[in-house]
N, C-alpha and C. Protein backbone atom coordinates (compact mmCIF):
# COMPACT_ATOMS: atom_id res chain seq x y z
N UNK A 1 -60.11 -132.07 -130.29
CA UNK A 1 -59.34 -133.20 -130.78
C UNK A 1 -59.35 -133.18 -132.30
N UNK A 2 -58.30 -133.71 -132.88
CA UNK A 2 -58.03 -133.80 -134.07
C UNK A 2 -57.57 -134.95 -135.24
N UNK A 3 -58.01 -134.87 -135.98
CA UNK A 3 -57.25 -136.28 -136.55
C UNK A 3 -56.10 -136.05 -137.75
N UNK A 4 -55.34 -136.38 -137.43
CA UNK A 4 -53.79 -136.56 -138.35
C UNK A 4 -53.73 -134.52 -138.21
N UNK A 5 -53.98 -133.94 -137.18
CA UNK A 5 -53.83 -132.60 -136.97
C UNK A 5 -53.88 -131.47 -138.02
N UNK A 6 -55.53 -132.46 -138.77
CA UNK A 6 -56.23 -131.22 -139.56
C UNK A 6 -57.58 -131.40 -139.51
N UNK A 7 -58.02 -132.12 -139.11
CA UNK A 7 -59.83 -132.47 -139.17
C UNK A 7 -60.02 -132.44 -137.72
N UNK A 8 -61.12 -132.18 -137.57
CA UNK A 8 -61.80 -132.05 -136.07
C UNK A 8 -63.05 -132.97 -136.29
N UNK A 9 -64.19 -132.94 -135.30
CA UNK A 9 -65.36 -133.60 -135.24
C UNK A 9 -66.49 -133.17 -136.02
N UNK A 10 -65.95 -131.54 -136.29
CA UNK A 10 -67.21 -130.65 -136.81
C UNK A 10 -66.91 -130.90 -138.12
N UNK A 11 -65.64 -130.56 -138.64
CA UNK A 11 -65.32 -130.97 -140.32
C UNK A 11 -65.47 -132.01 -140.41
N UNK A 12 -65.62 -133.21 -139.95
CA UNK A 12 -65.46 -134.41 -140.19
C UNK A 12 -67.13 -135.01 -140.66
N UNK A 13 -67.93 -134.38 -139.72
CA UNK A 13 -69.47 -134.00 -140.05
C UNK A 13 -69.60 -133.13 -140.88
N UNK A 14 -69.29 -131.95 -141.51
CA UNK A 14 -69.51 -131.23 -142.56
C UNK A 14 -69.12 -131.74 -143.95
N UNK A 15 -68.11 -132.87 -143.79
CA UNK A 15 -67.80 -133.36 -145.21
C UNK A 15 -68.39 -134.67 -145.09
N UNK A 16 -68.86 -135.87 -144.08
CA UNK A 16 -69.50 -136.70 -144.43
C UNK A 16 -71.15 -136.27 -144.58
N UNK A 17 -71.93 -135.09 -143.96
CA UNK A 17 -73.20 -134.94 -144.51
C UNK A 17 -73.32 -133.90 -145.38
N UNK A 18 -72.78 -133.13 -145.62
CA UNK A 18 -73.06 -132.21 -146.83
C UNK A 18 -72.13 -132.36 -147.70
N UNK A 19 -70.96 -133.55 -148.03
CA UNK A 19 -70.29 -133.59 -149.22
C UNK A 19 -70.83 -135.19 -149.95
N UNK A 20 -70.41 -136.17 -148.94
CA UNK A 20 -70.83 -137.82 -149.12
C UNK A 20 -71.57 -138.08 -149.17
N UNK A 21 -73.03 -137.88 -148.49
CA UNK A 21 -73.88 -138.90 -148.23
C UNK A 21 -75.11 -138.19 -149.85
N UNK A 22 -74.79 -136.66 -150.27
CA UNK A 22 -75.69 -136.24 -151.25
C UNK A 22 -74.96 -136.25 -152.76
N UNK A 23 -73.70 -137.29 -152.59
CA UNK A 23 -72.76 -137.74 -153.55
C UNK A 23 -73.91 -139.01 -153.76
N UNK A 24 -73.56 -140.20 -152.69
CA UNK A 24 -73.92 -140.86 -152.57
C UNK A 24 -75.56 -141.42 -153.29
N UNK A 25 -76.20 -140.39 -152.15
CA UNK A 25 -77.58 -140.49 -152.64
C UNK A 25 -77.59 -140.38 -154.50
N UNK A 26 -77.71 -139.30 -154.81
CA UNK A 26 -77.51 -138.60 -156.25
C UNK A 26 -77.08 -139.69 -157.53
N UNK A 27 -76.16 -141.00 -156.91
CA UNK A 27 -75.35 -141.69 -158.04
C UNK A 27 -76.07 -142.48 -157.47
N UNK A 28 -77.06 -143.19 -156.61
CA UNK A 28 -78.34 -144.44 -156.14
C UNK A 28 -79.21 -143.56 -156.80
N UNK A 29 -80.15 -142.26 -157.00
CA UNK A 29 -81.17 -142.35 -157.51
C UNK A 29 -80.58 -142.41 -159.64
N UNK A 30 -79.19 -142.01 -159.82
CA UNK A 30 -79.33 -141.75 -161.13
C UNK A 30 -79.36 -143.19 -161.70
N UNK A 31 -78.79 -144.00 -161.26
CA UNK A 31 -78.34 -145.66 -161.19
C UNK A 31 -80.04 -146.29 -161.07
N UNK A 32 -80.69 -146.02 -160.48
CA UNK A 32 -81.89 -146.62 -160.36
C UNK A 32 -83.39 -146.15 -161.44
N UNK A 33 -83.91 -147.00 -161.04
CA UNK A 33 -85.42 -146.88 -162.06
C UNK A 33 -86.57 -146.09 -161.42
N UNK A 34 -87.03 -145.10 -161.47
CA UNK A 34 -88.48 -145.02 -160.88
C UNK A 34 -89.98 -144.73 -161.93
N UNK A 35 -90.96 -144.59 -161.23
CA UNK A 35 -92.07 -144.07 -162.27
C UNK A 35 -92.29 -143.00 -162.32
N UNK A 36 -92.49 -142.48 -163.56
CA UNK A 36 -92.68 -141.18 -163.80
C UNK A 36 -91.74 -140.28 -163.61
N UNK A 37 -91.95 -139.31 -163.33
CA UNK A 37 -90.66 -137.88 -162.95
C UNK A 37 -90.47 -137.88 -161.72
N UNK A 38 -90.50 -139.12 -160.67
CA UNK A 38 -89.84 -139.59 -159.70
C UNK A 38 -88.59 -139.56 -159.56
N UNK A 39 -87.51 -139.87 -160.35
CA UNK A 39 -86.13 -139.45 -160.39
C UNK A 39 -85.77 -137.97 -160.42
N UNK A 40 -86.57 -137.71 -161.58
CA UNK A 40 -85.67 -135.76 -161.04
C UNK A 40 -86.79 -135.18 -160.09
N UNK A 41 -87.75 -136.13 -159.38
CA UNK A 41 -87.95 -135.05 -158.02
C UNK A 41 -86.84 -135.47 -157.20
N UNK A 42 -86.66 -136.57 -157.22
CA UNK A 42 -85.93 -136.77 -155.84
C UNK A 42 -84.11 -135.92 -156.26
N UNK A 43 -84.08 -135.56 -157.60
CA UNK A 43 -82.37 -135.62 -157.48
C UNK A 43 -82.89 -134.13 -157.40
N UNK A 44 -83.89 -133.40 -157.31
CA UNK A 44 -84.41 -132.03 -156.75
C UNK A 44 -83.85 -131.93 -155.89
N UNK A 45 -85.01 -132.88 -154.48
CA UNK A 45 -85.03 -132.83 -153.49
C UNK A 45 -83.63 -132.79 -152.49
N UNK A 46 -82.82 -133.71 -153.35
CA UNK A 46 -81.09 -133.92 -152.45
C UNK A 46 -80.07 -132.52 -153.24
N UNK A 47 -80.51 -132.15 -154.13
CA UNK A 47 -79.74 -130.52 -154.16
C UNK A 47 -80.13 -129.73 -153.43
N UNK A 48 -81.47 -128.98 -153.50
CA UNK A 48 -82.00 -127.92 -153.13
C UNK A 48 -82.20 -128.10 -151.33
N UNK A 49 -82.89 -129.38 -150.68
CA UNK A 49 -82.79 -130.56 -149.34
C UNK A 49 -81.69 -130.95 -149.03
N UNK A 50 -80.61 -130.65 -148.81
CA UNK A 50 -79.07 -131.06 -148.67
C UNK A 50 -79.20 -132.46 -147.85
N UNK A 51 -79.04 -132.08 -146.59
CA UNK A 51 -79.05 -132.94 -145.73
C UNK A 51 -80.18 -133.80 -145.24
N UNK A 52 -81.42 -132.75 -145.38
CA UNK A 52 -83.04 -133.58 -145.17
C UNK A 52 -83.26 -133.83 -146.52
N UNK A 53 -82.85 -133.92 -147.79
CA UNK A 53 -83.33 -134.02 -148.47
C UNK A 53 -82.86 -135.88 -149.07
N UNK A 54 -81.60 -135.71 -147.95
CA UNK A 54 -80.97 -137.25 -148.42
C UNK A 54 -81.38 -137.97 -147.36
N UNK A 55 -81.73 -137.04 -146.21
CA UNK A 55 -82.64 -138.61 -145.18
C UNK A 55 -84.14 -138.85 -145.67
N UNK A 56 -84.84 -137.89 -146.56
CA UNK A 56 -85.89 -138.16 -146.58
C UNK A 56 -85.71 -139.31 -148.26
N UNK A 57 -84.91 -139.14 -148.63
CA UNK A 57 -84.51 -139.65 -149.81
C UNK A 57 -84.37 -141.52 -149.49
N UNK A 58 -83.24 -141.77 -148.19
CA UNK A 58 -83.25 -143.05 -147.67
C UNK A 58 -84.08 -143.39 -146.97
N UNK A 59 -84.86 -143.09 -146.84
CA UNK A 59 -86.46 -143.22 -145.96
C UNK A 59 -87.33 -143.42 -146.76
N UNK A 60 -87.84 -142.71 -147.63
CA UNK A 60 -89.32 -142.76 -148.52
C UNK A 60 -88.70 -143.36 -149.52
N UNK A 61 -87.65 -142.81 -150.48
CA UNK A 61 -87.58 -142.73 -151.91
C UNK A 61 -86.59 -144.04 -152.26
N UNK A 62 -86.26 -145.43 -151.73
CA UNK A 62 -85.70 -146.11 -151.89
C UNK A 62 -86.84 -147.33 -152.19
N UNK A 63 -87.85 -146.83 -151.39
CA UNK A 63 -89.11 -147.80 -151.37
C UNK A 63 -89.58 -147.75 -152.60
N UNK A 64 -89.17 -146.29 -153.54
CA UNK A 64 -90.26 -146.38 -154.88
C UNK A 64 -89.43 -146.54 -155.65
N UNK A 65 -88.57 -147.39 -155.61
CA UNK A 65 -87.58 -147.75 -156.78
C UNK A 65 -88.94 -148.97 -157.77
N UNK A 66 -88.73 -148.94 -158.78
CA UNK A 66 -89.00 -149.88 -159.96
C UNK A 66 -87.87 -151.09 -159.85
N UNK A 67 -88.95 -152.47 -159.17
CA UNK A 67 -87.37 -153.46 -159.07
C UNK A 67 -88.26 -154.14 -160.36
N UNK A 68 -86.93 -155.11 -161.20
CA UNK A 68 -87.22 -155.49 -162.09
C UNK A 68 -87.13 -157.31 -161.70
């Protein structure tokens, strides 16, 4: 199946987890505060970690934000 008879189910998953969600992540950790060299591990972790690197990112690394 297809949508508007160019995307399928598999592209449709290849561009929302390996294009969006490490867009996404990347502009929440640069936008945010952390301690120490906490920010460029994590904007490490979601380049080099594509896809685990942005669930482990909304899992652990949202918790160590610096709220003001």
């Amino acid at each position: 199946m297809t949508i508007l008879g160019i995307l399928g189910p598999v592209e449709l998953f290849i561009i929302l987890f390996v294009v969006i969600l490490p867009v996404i992540a990347l502009i929440d950790i640069v936008k945010s505060d952390f301690e120490g060299n906490n920010k460029i591990v994590w904007v490490l972790v979601v380049c080099f970690f594509n896809i685990l690197g942005c669930i482990l990112y909304f899992i652990i690394g949202k918790n160590q934000k610096i709220t003001h």
